[in-house]
C-alpha atoms as a PDB file:
ATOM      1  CA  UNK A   1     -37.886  -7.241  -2.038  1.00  0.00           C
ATOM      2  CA  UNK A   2     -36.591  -9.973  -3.735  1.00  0.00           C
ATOM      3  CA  UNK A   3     -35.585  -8.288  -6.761  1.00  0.00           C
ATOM      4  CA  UNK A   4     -33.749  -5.716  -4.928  1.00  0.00           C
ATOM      5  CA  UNK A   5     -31.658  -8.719  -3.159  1.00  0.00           C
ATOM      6  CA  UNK A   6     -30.915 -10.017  -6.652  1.00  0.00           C
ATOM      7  CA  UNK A   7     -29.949  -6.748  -7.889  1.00  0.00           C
ATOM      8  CA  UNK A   8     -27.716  -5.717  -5.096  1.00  0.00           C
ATOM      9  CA  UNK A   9     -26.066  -8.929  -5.322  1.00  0.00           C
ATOM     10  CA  UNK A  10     -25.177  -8.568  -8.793  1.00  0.00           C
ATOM     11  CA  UNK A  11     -23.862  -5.331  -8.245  1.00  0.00           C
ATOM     12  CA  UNK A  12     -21.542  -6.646  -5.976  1.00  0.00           C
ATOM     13  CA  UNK A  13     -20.682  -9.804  -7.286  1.00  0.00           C
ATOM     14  CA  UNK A  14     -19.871  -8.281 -10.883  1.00  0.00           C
ATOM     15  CA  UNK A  15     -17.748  -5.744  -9.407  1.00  0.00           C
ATOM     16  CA  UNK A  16     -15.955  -8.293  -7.167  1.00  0.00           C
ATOM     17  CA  UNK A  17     -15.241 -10.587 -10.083  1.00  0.00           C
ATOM     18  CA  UNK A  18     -14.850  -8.098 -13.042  1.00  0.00           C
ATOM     19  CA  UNK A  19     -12.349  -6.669 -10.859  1.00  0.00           C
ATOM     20  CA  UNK A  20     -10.708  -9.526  -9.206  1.00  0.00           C
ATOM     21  CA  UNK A  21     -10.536 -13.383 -10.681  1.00  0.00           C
ATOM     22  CA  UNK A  22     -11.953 -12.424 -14.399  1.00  0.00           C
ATOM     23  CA  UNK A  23      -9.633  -9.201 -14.851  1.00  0.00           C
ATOM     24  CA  UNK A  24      -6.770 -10.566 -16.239  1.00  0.00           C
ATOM     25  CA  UNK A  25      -8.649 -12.437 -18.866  1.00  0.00           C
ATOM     26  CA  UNK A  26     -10.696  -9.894 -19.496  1.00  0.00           C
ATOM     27  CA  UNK A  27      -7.833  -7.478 -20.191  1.00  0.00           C
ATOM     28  CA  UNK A  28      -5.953  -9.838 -22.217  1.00  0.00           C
ATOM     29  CA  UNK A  29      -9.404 -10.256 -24.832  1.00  0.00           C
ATOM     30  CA  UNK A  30     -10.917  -6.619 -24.751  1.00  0.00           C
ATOM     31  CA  UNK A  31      -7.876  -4.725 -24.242  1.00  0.00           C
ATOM     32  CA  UNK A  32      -7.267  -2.044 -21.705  1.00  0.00           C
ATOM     33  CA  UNK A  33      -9.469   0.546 -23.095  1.00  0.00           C
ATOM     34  CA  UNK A  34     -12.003  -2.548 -23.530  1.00  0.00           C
ATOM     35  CA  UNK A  35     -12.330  -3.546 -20.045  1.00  0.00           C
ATOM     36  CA  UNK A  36     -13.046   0.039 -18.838  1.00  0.00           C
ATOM     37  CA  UNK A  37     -16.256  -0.050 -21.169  1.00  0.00           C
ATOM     38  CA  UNK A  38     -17.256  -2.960 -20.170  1.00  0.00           C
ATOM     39  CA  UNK A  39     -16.607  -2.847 -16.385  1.00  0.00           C
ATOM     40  CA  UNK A  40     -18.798   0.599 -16.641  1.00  0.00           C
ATOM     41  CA  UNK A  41     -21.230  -0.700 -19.202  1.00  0.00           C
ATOM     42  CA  UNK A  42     -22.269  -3.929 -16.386  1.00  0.00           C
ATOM     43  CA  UNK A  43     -21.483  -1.285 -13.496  1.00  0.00           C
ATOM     44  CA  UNK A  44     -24.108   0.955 -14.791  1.00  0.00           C
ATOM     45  CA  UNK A  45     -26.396  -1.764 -15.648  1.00  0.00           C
ATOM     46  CA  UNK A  46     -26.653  -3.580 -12.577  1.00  0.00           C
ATOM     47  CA  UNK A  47     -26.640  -0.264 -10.412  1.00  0.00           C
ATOM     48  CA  UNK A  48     -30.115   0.932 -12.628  1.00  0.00           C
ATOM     49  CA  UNK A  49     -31.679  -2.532 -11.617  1.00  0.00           C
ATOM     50  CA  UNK A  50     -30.570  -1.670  -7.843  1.00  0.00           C
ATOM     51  CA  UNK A  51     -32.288   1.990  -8.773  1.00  0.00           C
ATOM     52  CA  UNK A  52     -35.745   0.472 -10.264  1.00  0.00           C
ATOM     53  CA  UNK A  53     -35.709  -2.732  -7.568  1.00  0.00           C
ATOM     54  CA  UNK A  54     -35.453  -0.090  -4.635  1.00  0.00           C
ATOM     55  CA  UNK A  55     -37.989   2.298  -5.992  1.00  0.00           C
ATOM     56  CA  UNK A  56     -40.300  -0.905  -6.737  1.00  0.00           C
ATOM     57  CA  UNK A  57     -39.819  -2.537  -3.282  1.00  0.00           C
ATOM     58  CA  UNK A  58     -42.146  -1.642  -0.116  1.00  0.00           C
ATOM     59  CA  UNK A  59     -40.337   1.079   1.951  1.00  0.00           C
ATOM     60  CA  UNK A  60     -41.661  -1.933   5.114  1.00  0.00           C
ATOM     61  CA  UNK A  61     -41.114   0.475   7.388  1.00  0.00           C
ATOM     62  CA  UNK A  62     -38.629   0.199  10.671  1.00  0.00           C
ATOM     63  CA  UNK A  63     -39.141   2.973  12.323  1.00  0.00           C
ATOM     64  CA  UNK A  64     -36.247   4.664  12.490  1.00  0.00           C
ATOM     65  CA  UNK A  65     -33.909   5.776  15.043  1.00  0.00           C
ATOM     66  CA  UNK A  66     -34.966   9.481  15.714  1.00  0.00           C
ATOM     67  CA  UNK A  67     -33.348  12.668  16.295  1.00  0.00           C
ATOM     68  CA  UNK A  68     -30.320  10.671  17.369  1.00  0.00           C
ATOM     69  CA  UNK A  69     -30.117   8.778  14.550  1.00  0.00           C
ATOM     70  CA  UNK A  70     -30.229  11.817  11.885  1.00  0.00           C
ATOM     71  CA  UNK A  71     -27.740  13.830  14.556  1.00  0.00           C
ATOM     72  CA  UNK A  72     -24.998  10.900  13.841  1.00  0.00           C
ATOM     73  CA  UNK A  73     -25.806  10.379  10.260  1.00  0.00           C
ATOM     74  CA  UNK A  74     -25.289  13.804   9.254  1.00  0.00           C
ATOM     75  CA  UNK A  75     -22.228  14.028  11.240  1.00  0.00           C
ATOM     76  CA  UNK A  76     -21.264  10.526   9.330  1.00  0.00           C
ATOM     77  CA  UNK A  77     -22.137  11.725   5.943  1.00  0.00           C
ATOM     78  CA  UNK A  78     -19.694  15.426   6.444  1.00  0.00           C
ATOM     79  CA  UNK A  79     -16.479  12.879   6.388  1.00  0.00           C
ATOM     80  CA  UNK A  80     -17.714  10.554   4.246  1.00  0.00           C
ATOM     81  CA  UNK A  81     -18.287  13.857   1.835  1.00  0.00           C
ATOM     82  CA  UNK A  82     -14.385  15.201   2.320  1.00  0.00           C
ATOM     83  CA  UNK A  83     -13.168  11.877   1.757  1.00  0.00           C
ATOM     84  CA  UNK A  84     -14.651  11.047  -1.359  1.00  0.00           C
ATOM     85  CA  UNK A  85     -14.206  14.783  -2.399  1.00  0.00           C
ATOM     86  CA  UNK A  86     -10.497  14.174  -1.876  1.00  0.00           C
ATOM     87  CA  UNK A  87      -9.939  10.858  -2.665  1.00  0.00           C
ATOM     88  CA  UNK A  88     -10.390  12.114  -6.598  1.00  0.00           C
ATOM     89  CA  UNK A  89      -7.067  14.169  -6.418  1.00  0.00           C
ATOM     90  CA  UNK A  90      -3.467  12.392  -6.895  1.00  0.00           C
ATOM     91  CA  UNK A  91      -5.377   8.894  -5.817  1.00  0.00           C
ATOM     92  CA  UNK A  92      -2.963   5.599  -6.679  1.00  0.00           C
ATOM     93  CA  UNK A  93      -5.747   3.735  -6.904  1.00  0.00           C
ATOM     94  CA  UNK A  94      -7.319   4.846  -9.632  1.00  0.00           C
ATOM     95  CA  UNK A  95      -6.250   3.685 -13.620  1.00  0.00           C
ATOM     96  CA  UNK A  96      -4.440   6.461 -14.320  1.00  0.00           C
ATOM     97  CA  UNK A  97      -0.494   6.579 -15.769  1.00  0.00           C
ATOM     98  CA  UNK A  98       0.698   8.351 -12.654  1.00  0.00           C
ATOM     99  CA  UNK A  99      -0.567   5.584 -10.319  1.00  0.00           C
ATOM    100  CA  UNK A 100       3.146   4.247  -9.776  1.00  0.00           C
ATOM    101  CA  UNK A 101       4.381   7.562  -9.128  1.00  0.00           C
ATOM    102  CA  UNK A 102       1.460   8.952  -6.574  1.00  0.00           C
ATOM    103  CA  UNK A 103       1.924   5.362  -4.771  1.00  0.00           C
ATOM    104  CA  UNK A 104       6.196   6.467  -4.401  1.00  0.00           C
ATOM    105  CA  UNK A 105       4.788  10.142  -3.154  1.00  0.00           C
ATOM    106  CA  UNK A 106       4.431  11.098   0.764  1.00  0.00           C
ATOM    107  CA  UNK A 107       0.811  11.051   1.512  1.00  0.00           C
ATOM    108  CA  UNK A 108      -0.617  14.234   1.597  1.00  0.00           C
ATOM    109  CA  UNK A 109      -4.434  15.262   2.082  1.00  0.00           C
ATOM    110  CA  UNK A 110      -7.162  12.636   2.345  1.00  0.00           C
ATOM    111  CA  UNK A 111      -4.456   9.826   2.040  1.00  0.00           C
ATOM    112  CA  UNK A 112      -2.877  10.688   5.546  1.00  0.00           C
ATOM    113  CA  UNK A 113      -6.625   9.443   6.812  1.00  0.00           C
ATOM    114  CA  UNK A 114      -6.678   6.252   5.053  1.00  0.00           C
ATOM    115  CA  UNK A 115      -5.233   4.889   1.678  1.00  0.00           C
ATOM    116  CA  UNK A 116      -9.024   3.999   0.766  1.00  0.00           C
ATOM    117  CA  UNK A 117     -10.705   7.592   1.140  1.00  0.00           C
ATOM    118  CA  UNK A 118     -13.380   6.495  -1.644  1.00  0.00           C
ATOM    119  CA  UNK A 119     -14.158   3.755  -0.071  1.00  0.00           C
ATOM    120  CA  UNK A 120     -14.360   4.736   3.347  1.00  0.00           C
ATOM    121  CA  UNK A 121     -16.784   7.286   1.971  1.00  0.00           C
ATOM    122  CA  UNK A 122     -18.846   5.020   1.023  1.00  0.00           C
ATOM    123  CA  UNK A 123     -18.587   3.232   3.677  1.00  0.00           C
ATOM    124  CA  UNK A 124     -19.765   5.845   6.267  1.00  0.00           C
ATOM    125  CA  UNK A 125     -22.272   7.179   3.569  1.00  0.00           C
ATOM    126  CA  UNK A 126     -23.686   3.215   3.877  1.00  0.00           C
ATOM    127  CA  UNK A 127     -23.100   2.674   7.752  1.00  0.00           C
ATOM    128  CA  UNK A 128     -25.377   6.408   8.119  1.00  0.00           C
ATOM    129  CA  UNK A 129     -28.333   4.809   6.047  1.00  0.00           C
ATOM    130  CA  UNK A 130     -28.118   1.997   8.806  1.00  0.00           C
ATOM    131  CA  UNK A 131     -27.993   4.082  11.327  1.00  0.00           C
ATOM    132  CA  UNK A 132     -30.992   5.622  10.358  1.00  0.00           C
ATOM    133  CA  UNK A 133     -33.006   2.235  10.639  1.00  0.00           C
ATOM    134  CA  UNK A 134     -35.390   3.935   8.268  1.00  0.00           C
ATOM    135  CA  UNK A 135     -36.352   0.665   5.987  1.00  0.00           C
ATOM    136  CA  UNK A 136     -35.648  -2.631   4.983  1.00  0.00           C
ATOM    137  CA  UNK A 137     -35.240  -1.563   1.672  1.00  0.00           C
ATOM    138  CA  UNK A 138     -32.526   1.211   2.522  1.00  0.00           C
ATOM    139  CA  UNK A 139     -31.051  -1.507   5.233  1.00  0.00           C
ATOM    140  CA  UNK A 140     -30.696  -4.299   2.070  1.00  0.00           C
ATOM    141  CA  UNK A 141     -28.797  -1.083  -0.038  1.00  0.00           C
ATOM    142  CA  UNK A 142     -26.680   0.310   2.320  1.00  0.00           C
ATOM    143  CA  UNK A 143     -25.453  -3.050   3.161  1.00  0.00           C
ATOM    144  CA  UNK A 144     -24.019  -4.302   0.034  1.00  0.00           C
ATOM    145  CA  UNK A 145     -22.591  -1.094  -0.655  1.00  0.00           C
ATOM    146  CA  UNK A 146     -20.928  -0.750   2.812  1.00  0.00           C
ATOM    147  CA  UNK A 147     -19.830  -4.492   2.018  1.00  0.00           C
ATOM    148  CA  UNK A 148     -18.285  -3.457  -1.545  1.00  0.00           C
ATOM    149  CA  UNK A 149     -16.801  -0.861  -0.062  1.00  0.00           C
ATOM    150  CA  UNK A 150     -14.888  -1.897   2.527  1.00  0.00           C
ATOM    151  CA  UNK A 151     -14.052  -5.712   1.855  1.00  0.00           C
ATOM    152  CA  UNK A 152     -13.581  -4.641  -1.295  1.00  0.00           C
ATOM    153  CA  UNK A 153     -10.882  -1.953  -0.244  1.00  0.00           C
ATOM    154  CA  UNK A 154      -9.270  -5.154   1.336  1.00  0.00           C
ATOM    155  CA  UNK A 155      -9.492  -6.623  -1.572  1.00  0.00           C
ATOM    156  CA  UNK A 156      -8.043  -4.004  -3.932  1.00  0.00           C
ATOM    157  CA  UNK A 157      -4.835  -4.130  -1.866  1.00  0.00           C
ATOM    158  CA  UNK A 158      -4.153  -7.727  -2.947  1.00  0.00           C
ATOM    159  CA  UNK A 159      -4.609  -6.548  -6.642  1.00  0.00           C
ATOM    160  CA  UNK A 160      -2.850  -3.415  -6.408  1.00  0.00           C
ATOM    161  CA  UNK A 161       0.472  -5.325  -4.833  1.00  0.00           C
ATOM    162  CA  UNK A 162       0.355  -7.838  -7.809  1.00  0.00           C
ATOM    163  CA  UNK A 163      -0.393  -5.090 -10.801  1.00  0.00           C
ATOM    164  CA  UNK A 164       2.290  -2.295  -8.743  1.00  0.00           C
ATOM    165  CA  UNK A 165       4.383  -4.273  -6.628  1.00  0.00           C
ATOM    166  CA  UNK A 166       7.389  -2.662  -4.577  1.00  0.00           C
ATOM    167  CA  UNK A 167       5.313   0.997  -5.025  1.00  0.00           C
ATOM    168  CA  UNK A 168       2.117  -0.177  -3.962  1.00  0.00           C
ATOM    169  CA  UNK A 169       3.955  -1.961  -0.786  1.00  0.00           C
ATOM    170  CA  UNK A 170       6.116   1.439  -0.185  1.00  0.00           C
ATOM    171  CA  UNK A 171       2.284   3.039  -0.626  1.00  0.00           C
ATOM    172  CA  UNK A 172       0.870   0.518   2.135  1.00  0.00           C
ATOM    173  CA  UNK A 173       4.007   1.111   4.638  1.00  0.00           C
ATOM    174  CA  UNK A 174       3.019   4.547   4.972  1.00  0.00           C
ATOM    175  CA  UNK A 175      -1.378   4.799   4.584  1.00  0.00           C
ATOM    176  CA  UNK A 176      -3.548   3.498   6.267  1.00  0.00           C
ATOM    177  CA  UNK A 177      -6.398   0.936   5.868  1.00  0.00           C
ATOM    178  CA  UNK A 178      -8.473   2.169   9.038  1.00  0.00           C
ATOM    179  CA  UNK A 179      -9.093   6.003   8.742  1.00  0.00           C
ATOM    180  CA  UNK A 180      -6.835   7.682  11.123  1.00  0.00           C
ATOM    181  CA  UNK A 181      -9.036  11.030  12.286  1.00  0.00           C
ATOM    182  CA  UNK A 182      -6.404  13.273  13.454  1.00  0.00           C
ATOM    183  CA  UNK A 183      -5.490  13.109   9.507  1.00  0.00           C
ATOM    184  CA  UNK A 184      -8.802  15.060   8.698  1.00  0.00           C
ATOM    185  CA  UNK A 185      -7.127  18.605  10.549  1.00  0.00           C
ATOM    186  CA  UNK A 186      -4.058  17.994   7.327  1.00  0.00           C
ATOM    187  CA  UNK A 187      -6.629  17.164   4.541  1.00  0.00           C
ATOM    188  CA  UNK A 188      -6.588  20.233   3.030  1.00  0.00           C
ATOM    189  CA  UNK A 189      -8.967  23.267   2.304  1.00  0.00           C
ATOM    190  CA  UNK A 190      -9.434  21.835  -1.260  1.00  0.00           C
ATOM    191  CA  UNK A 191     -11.264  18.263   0.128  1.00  0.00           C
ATOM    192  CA  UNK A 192     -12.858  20.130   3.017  1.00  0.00           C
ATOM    193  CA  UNK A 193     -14.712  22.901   0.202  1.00  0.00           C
ATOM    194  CA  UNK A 194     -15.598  20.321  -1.762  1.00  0.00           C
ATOM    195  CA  UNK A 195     -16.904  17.980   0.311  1.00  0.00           C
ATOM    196  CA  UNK A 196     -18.919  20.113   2.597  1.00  0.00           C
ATOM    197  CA  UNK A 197     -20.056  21.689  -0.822  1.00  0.00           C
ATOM    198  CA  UNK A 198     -21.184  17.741  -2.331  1.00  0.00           C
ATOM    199  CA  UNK A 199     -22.605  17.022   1.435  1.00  0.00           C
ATOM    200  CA  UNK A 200     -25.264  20.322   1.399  1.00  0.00           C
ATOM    201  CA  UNK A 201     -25.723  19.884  -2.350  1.00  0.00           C
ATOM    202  CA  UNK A 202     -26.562  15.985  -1.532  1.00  0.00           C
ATOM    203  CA  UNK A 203     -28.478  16.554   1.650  1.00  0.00           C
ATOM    204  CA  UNK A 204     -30.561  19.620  -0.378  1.00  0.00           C
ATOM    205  CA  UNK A 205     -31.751  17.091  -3.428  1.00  0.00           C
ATOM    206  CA  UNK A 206     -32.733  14.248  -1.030  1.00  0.00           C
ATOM    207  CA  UNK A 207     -36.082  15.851  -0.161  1.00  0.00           C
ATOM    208  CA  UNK A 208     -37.096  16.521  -3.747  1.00  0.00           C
ATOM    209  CA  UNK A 209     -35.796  13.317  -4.932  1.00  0.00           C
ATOM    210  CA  UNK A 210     -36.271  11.056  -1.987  1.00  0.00           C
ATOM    211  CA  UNK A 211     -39.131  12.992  -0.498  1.00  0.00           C
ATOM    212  CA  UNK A 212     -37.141  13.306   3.262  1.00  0.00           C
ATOM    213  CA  UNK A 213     -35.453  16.070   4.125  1.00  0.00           C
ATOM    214  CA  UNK A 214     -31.761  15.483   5.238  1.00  0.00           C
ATOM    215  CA  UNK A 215     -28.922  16.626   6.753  1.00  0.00           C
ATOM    216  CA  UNK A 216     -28.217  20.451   7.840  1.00  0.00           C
ATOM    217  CA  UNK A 217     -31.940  20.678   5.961  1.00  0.00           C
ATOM    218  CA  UNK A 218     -34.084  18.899   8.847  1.00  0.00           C
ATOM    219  CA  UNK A 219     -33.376  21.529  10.946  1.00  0.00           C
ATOM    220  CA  UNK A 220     -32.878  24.764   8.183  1.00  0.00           C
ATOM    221  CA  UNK A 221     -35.857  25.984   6.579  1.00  0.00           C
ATOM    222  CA  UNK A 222     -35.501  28.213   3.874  1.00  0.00           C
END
């Protein structure tokens, strides 16, 4: 259980400085191109010691929260599905060229929720592992990425006003930090099919991989 502590700590602490207080120097030695490979090469790393701590850890069973529980995690994970889903189309946040120009755009789909849609789906997709109260193990996970997540969404704002400046404050006058739910009815059809499609795909492979069965699936049999 230890291990897995160590590992999710370095998964967070590497992304919090590799993205924060080492980037610039970072940049400036490896280059643009240079950073990316190494920010994934160190992401991927440290997220396959998470994989290998978790599966080596005792589940140390809490007993879980029932039917309740599973009712409001499934009805967690649908958003958190449609955000993520959405948050990959016209996103500011993300190193692409057109960042400047998305961040001077009107909001439109996911972003009239919340300016972080990625990380607010990964935020609910942690907070409805928690709710579950299924293990210590999946408590100790769910945490740190719930923790990345959101502080790190914080976090990202800083950066994104020093890198972008005046767009990235226009961006922030007119998003949100906090999800706003009434924005979910003008997300679009294209987030909606896509994340209810990633949320029964998900749900389907949990039982083979995870050995529970999840979501719509704890109460479909096929």
């Amino acid at each position: 259980m230890l291990e897995l502590v160590a590992a999710n700590a370095a998964f967070v602490g590497t992304h919090f400085a590799m993205s924060h207080p080492l980037r610039p120097a970072m940049a400036k030695a490896l280059g643009p191109v240079g950073f990316q490979l190494v920010y994934s090469l160190v992401s991927l790393a440290t997220l396959a010691w998470v994989y290998f701590a978790f599966k080596a850890a005792p589940p140390a069973d809490l007993g879980g929260s029932g039917e309740a529980g599973w009712i409001l995690a499934t009805a967690l994970t649908v958003p958190a599905m449609i955000l993520f889903a959405g948050s990959l189309l016209g996103n500011p946040a993300l190193p692409t060229p057109l960042a400047e120009q998305q961040a001077r755009a009107e909001p439109k789909g996911v972003f009239t929720i919340t300016r972080h849609p990625m990380m607010w789906g990964f935020g609910l997709w942690a907070l409805s592992h928690m709710i579950l109260f299924w293990s210590v193990r999946t408590m100790i996970t769910a945490f740190a990425i719930g923790f990345l997540a959101l502080v790190g969404a914080h976090m990202q704002d800083r950066k994104k006003r020093e890198l972008m400046g005046e767009a990235w404050e226009q961006w922030e006058s007119r998003t949100s930090y906090w999800p706003r739910l009434s924005g979910f009815a003008k997300a679009g059809a294209v987030p909606w099919l896509l994340g209810l499609t990633l949320f029964a795909g998900l749900s389907w492979v949990h039982l083979p991989m995870g050995g529970i069965p999840a979501g719509i699936w704890r109460w479909i049999s096929l």
